[in-house]
N, C-alpha and C. Protein backbone atom coordinates (compact mmCIF):
# COMPACT_ATOMS: atom_id res chain seq x y z
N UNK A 1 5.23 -11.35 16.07
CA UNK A 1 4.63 -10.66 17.19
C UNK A 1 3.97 -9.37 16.72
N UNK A 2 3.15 -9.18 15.29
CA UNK A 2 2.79 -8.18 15.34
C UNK A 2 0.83 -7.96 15.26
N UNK A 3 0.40 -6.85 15.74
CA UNK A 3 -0.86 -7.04 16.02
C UNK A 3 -1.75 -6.26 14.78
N UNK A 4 -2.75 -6.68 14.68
CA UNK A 4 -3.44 -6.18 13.83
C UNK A 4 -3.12 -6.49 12.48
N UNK A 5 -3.85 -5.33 11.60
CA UNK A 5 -2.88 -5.54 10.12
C UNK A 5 -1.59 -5.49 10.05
N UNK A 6 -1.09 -6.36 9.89
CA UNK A 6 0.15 -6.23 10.16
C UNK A 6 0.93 -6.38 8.73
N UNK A 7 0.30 -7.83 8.33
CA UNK A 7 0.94 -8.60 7.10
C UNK A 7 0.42 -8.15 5.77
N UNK A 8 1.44 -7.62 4.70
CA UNK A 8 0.80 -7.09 3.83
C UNK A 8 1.25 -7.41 2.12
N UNK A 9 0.79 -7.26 1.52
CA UNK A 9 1.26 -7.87 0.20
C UNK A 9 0.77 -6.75 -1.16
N UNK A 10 1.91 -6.71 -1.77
CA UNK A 10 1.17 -5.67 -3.16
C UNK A 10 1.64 -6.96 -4.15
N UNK A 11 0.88 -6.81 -5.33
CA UNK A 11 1.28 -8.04 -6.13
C UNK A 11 0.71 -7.25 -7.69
N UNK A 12 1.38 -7.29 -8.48
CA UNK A 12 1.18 -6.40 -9.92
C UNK A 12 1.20 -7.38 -11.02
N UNK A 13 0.07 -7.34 -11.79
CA UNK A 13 -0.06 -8.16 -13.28
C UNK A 13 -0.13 -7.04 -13.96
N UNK A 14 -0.36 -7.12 -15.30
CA UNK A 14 -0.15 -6.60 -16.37
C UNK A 14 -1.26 -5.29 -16.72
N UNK A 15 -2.46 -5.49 -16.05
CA UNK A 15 -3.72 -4.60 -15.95
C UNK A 15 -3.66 -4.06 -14.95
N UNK A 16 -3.17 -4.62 -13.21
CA UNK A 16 -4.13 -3.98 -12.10
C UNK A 16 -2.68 -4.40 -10.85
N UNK A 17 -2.82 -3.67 -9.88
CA UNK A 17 -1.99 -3.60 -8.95
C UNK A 17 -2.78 -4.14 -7.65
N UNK A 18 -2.91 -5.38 -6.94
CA UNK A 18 -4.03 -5.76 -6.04
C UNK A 18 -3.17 -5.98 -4.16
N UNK A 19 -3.26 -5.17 -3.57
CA UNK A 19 -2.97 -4.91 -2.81
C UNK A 19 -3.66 -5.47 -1.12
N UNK A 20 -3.18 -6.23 -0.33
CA UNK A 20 -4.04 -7.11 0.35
C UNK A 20 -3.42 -6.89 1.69
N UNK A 21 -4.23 -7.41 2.53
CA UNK A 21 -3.19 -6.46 4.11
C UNK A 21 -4.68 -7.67 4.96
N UNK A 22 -3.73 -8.29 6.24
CA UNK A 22 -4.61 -9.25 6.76
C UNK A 22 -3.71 -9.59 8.31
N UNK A 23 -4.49 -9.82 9.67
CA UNK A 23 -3.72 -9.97 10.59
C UNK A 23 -3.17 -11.04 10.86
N UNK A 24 -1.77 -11.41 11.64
CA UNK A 24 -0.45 -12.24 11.89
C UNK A 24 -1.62 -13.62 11.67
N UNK A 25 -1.73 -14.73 10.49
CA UNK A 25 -2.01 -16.01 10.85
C UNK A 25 -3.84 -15.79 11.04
N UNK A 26 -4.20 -14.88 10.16
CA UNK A 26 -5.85 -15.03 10.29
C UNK A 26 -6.04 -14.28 8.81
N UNK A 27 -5.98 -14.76 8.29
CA UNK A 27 -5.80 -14.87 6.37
C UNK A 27 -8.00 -15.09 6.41
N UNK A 28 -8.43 -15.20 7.30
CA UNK A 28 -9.82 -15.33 6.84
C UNK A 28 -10.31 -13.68 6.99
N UNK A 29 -10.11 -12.82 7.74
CA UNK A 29 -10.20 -11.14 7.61
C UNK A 29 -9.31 -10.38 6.74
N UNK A 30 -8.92 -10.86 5.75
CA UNK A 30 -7.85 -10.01 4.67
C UNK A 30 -8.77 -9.18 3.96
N UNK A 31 -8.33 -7.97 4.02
CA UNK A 31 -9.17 -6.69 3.19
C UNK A 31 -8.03 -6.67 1.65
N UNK A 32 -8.64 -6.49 0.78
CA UNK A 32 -8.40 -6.12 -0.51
C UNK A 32 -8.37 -5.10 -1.29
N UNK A 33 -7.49 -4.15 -1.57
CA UNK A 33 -7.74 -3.24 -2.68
C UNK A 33 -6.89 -3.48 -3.89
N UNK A 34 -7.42 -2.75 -5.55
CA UNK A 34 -7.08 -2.72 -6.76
C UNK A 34 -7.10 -1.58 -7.13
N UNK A 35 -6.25 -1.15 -8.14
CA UNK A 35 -5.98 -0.20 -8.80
C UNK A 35 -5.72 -0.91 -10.25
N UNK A 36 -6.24 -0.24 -11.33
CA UNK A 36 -5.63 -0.06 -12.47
C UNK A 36 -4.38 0.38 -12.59
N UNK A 37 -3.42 -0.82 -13.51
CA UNK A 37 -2.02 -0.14 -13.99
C UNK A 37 -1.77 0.04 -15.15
N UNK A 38 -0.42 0.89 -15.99
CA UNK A 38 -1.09 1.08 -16.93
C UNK A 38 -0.05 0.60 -17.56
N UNK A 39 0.55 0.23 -19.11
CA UNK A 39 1.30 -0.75 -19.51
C UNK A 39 2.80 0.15 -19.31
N UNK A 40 2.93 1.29 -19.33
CA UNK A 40 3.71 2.40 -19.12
C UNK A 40 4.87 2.12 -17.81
N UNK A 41 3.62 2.06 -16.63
CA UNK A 41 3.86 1.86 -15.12
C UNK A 41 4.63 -0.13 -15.19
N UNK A 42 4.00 -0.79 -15.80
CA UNK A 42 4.56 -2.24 -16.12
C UNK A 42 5.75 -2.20 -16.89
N UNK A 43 5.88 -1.51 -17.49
CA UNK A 43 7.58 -1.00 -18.22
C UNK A 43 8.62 -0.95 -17.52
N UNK A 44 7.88 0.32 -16.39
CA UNK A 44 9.02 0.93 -15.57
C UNK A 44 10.00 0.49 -14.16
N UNK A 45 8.27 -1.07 -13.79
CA UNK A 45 8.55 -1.78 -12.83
C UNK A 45 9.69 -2.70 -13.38
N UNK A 46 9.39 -3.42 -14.70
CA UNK A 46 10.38 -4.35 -15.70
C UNK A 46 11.80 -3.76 -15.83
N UNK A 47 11.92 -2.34 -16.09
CA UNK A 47 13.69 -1.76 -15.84
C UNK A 47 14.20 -1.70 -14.89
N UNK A 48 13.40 -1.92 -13.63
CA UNK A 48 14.14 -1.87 -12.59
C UNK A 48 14.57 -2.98 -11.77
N UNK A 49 14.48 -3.98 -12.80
CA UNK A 49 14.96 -5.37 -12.22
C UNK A 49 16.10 -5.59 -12.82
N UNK A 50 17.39 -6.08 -12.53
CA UNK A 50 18.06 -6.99 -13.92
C UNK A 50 17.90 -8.25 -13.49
N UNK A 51 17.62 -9.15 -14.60
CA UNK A 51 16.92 -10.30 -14.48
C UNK A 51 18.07 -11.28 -14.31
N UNK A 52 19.28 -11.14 -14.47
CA UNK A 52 20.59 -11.60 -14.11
C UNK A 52 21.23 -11.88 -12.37
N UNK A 53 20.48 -10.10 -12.28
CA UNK A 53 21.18 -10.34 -11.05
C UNK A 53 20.32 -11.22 -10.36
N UNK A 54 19.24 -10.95 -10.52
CA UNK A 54 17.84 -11.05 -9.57
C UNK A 54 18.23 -12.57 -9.53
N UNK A 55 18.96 -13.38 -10.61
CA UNK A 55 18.63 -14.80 -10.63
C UNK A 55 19.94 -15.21 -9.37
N UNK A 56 20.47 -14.12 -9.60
CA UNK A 56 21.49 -14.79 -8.97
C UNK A 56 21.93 -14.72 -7.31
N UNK A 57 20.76 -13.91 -6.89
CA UNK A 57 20.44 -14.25 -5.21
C UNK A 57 19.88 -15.19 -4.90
N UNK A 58 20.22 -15.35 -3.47
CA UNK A 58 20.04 -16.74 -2.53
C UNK A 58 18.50 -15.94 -2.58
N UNK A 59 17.90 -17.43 -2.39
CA UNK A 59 16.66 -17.69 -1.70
C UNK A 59 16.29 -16.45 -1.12
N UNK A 60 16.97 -16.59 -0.15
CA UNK A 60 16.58 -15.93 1.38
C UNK A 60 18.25 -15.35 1.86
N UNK A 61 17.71 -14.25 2.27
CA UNK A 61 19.31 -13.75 2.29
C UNK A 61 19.25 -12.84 3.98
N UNK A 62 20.46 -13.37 4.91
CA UNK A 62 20.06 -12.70 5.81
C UNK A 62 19.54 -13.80 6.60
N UNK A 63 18.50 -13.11 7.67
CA UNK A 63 17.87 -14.10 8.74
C UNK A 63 16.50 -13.36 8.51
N UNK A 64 15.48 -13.24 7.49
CA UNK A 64 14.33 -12.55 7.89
C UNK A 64 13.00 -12.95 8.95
N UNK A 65 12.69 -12.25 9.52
CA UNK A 65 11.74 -12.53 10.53
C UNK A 65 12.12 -13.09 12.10
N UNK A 66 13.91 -12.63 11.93
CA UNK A 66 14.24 -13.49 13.31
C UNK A 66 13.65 -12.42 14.21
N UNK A 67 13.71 -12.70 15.42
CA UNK A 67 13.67 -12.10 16.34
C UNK A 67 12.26 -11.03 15.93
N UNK A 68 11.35 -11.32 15.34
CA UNK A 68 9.98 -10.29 15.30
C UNK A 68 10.68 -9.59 14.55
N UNK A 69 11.78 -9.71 13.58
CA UNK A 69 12.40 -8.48 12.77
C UNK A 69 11.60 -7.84 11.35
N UNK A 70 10.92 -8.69 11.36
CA UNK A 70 10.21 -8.85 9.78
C UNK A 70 10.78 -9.14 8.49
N UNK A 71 10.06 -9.58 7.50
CA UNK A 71 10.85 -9.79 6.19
C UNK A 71 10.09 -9.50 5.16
N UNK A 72 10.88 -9.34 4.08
CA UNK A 72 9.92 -9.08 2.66
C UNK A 72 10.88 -9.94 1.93
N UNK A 73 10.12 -9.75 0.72
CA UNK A 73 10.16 -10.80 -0.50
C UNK A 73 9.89 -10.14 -1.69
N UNK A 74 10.38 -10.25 -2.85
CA UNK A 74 10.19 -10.00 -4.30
C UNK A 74 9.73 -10.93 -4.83
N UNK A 75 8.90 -11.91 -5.55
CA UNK A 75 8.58 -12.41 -6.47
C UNK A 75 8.43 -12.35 -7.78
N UNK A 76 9.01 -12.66 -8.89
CA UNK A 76 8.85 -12.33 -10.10
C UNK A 76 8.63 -13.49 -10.93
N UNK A 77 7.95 -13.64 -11.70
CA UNK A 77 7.38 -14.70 -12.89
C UNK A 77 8.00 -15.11 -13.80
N UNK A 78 9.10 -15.65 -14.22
CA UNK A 78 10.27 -15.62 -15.14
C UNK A 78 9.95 -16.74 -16.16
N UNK A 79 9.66 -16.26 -17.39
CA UNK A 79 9.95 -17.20 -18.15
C UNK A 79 8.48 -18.79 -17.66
N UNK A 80 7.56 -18.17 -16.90
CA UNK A 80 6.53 -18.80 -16.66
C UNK A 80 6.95 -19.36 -15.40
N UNK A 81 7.98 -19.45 -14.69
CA UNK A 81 8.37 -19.85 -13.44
C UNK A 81 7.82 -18.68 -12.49
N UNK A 82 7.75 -19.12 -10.95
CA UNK A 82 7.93 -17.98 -9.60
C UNK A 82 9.25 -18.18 -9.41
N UNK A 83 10.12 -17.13 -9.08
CA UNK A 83 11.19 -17.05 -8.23
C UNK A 83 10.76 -16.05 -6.85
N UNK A 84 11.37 -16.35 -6.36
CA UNK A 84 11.02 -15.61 -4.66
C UNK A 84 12.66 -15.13 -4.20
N UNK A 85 12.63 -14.18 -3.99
CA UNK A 85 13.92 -13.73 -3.10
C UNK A 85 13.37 -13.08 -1.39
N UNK A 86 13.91 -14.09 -0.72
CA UNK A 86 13.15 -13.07 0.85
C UNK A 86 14.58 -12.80 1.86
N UNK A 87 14.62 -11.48 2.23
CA UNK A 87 15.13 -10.84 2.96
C UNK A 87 15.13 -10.26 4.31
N UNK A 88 15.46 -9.90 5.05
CA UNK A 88 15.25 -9.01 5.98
C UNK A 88 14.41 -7.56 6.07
N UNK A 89 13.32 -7.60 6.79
CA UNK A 89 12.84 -5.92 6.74
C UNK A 89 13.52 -4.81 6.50
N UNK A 90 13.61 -4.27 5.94
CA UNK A 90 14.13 -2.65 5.51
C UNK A 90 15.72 -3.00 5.27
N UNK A 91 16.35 -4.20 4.89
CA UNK A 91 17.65 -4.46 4.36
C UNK A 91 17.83 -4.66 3.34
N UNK A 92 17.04 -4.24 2.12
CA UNK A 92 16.85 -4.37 0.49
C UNK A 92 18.42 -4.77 0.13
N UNK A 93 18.18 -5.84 -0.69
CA UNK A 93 19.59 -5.99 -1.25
C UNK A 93 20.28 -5.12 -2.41
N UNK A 94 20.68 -4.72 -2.63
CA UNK A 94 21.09 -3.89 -3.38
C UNK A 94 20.79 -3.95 -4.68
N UNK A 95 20.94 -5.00 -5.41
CA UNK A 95 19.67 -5.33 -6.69
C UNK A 95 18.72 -5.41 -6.70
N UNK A 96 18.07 -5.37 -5.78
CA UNK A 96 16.48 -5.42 -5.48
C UNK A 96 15.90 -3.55 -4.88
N UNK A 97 17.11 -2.64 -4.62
CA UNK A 97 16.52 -1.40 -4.33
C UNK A 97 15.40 -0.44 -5.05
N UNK A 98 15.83 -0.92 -6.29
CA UNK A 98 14.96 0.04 -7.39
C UNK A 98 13.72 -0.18 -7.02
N UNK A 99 13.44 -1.90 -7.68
CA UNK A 99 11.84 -2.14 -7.72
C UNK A 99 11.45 -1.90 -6.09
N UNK A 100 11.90 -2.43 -4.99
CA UNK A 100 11.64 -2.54 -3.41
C UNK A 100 10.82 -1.11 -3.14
N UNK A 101 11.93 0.15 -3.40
CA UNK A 101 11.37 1.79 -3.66
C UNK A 101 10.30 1.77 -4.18
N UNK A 102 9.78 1.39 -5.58
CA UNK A 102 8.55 1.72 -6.61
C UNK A 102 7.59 1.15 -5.80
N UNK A 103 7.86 -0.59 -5.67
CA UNK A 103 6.71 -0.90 -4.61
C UNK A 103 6.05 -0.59 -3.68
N UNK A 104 6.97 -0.08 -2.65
CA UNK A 104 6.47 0.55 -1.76
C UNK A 104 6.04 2.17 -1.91
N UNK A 105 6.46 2.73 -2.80
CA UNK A 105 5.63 3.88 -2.94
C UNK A 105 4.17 3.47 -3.61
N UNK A 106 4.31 2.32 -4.71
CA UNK A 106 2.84 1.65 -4.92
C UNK A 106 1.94 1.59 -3.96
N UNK A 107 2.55 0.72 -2.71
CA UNK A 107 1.46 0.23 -1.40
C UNK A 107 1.14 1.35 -0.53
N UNK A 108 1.93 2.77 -0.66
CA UNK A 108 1.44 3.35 -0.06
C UNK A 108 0.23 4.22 -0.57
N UNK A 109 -0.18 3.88 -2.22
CA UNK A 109 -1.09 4.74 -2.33
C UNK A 109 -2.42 3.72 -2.10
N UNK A 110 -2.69 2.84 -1.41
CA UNK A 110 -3.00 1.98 -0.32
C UNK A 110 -3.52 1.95 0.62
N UNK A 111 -2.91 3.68 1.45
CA UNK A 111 -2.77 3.88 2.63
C UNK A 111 -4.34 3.82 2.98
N UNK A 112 -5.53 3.99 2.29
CA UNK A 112 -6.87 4.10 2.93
C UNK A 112 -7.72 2.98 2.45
N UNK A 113 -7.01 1.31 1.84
CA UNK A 113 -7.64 0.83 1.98
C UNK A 113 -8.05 0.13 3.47
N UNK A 114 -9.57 0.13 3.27
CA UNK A 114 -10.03 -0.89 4.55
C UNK A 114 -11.08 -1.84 3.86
């Protein structure tokens, strides 16, 4: 149930941080921004995972998106695989706090793409 931009995504490779924001179920108006990252900033995102724990959450943890609640998700590339962990809005699991923080201070420098 949410209007406008609502749905938003930061997603980080090894060069560039590409940041995408598009309304509920209309993926054909998605605006795009990029930033350069720098291998430093890709370091710091990499310590703040442990790749142990990370493996060892459910799927989906929680009920995300019940009730219009919203949810997020981590994705990480392992070993040439996707893993996905999705959660509840603003209920970061506790192994997932570090990177969840960095990210979102990432997407907020964001705040003026249109």
């Amino acid at each position: 149930m949410c209007i406008g931009y609502c749905v938003s995504e930061i997603s980080v490779s090894a060069d560039q941080v590409s940041f995408s924001k598009s309304k509920n179920g209309d993926k054909s108006d998605t605006k795009t921004c990029t930033k350069a990252i720098t291998e430093r900033e890709v370091t710091v995102l990499k310590m703040l995972v442990d790749v142990s724990e990370f493996n060892k959450l459910k799927e989906v943890i929680g009920c995300p998106d019940c009730a219009d609640g919203g949810a997020e998700w981590v994705t990480l590339k392992l070993e040439g695989k996707l893993r996905k962990v999705t959660f509840e809005y603003n209920k970061v699991p506790e192994e997932l706090k570090g990177i969840v923080m960095k990210l979102r201070e990432m997407r907020a420098e964001f705040k003026d793409c249109n």
